[in-house]
N, C-alpha and C. Protein backbone atom coordinates (compact mmCIF):
# COMPACT_ATOMS: atom_id res chain seq x y z
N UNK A 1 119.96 85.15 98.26
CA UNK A 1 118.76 85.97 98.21
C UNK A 1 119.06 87.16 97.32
N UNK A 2 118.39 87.47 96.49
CA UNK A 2 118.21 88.83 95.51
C UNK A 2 118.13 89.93 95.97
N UNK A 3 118.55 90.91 95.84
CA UNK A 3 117.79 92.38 96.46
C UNK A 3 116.70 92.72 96.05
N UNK A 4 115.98 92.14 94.87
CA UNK A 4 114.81 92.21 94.14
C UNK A 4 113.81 91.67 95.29
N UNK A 5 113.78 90.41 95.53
CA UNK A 5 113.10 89.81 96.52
C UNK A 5 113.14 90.47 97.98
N UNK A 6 114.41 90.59 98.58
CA UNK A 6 114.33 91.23 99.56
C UNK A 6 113.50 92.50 99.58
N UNK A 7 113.41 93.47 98.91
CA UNK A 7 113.05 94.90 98.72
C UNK A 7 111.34 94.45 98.51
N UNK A 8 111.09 93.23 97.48
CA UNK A 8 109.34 93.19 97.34
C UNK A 8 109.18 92.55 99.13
N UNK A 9 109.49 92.04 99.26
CA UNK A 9 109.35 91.33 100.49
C UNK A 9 109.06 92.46 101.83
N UNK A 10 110.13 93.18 101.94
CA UNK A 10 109.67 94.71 102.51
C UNK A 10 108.98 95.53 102.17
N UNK A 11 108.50 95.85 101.54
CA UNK A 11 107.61 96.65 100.86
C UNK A 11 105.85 96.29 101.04
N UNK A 12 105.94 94.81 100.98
CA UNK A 12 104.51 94.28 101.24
C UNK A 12 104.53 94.09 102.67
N UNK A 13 105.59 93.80 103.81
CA UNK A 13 105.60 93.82 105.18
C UNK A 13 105.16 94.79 105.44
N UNK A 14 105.72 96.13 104.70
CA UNK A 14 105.26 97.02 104.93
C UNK A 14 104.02 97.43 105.03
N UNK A 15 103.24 97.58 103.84
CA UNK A 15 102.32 97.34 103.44
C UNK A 15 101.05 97.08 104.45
N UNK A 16 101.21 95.67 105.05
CA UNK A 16 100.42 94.99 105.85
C UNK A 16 100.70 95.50 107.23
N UNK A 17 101.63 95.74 107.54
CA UNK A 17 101.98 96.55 108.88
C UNK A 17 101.23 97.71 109.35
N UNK A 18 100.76 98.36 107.91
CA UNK A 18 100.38 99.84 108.40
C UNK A 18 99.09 99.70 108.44
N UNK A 19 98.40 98.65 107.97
CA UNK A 19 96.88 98.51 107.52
C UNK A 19 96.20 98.52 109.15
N UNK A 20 95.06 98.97 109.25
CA UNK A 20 94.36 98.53 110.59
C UNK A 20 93.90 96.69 110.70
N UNK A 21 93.52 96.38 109.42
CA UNK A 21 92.88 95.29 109.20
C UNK A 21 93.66 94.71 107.88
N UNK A 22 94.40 93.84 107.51
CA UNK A 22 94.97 93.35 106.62
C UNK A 22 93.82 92.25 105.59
N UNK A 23 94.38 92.33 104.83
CA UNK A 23 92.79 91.98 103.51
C UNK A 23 93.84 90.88 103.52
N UNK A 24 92.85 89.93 102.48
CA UNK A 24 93.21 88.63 102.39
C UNK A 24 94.11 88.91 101.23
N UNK A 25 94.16 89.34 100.48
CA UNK A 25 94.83 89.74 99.03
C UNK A 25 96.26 90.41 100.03
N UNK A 26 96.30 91.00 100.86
CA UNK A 26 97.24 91.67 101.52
C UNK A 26 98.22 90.60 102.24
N UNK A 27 97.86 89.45 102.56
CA UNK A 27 98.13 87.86 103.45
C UNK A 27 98.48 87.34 102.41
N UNK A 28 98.09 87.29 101.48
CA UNK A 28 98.46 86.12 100.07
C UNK A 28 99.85 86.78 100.11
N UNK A 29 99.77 88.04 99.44
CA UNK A 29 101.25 88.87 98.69
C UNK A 29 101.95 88.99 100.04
N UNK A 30 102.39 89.37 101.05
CA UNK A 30 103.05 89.00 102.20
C UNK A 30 103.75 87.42 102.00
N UNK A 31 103.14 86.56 101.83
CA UNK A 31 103.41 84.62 102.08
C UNK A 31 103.97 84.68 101.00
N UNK A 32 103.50 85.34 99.75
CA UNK A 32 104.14 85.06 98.67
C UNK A 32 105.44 85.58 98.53
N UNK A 33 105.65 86.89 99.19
CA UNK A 33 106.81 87.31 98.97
C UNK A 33 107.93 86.40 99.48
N UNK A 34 107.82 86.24 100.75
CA UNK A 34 107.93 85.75 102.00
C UNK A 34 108.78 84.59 101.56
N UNK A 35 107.97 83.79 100.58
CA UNK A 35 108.69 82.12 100.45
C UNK A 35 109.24 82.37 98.97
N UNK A 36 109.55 83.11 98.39
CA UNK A 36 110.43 83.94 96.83
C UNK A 36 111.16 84.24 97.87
N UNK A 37 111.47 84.81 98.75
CA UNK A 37 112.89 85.65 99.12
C UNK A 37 113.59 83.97 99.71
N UNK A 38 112.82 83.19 100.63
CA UNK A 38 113.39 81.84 100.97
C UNK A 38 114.19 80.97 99.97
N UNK A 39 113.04 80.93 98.90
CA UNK A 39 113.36 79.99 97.52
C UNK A 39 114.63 80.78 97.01
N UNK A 40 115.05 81.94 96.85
CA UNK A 40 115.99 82.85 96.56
C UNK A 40 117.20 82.30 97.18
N UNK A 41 117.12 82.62 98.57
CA UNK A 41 118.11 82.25 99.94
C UNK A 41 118.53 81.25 99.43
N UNK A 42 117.46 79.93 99.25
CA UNK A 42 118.12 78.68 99.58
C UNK A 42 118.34 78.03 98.09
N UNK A 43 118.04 78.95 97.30
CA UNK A 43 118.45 78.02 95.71
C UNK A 43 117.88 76.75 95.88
N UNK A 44 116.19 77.00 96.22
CA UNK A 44 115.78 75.64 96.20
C UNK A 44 114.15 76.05 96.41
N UNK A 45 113.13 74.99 95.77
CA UNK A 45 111.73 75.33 95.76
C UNK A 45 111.15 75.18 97.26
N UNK A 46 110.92 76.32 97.83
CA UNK A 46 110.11 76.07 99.06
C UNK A 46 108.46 76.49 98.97
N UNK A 47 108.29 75.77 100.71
CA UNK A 47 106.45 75.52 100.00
C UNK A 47 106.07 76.22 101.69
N UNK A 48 105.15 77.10 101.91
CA UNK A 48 104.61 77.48 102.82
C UNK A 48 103.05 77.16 102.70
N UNK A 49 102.60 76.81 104.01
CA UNK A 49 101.28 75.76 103.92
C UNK A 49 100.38 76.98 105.15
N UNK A 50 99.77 77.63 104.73
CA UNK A 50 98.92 78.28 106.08
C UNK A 50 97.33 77.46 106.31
N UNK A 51 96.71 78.04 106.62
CA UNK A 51 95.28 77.49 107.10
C UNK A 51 94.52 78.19 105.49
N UNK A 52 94.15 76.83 104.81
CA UNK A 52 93.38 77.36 103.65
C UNK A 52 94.40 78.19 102.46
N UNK A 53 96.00 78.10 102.34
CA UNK A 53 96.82 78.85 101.56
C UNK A 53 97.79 78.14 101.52
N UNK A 54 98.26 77.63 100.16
CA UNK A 54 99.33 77.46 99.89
C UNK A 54 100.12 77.68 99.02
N UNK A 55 101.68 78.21 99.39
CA UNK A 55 102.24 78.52 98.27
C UNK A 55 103.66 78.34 97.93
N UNK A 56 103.98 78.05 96.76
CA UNK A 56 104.81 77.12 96.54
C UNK A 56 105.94 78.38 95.33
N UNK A 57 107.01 78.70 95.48
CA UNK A 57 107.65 78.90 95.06
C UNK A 57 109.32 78.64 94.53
N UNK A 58 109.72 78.81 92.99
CA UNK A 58 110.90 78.26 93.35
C UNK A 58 112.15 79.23 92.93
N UNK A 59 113.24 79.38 92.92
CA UNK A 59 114.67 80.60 92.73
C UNK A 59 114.09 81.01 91.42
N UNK A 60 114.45 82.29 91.51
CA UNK A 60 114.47 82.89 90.17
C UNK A 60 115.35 82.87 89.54
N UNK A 61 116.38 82.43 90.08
CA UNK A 61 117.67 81.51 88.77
C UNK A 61 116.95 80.52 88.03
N UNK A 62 116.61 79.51 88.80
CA UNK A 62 115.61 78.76 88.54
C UNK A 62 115.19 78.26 87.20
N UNK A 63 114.41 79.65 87.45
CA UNK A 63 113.43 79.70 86.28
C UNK A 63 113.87 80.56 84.84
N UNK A 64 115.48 81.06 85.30
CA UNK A 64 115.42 81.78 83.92
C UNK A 64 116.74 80.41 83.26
N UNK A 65 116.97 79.54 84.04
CA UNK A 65 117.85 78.81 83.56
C UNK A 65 117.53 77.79 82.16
């Protein structure tokens, strides 16, 4: 896992934590972070499936390789 990822990943927890009501744009970037810090972790493309959202990310080694 990156500290890049980790740190966006907190930052949008954050984010959504403090809100009274969390926006849908606020739920996307949360999941998104969420499965980048996983795909990070596991040096491998992971896919998170919610109700009506999916998102699919893969390492940012990855992609600069």
């Amino acid at each position: 896992m990156t500290h890049d990822s980790l740190h966006a990943f907190t930052e949008s927890a954050r984010s959504i934590s403090l809100s009274k009501q969390p926006t849908a744009q606020q739920v996307h970037d949360v999941c998104s972070k969420c499965v980048q810090m996983a795909a990070d972790y596991f040096d491998g493309p992971v896919t998170m499936t919610l109700v009506g959202l999916r998102v699919v990310r893969e390492p940012v080694r990855a992609r600069r390789a």
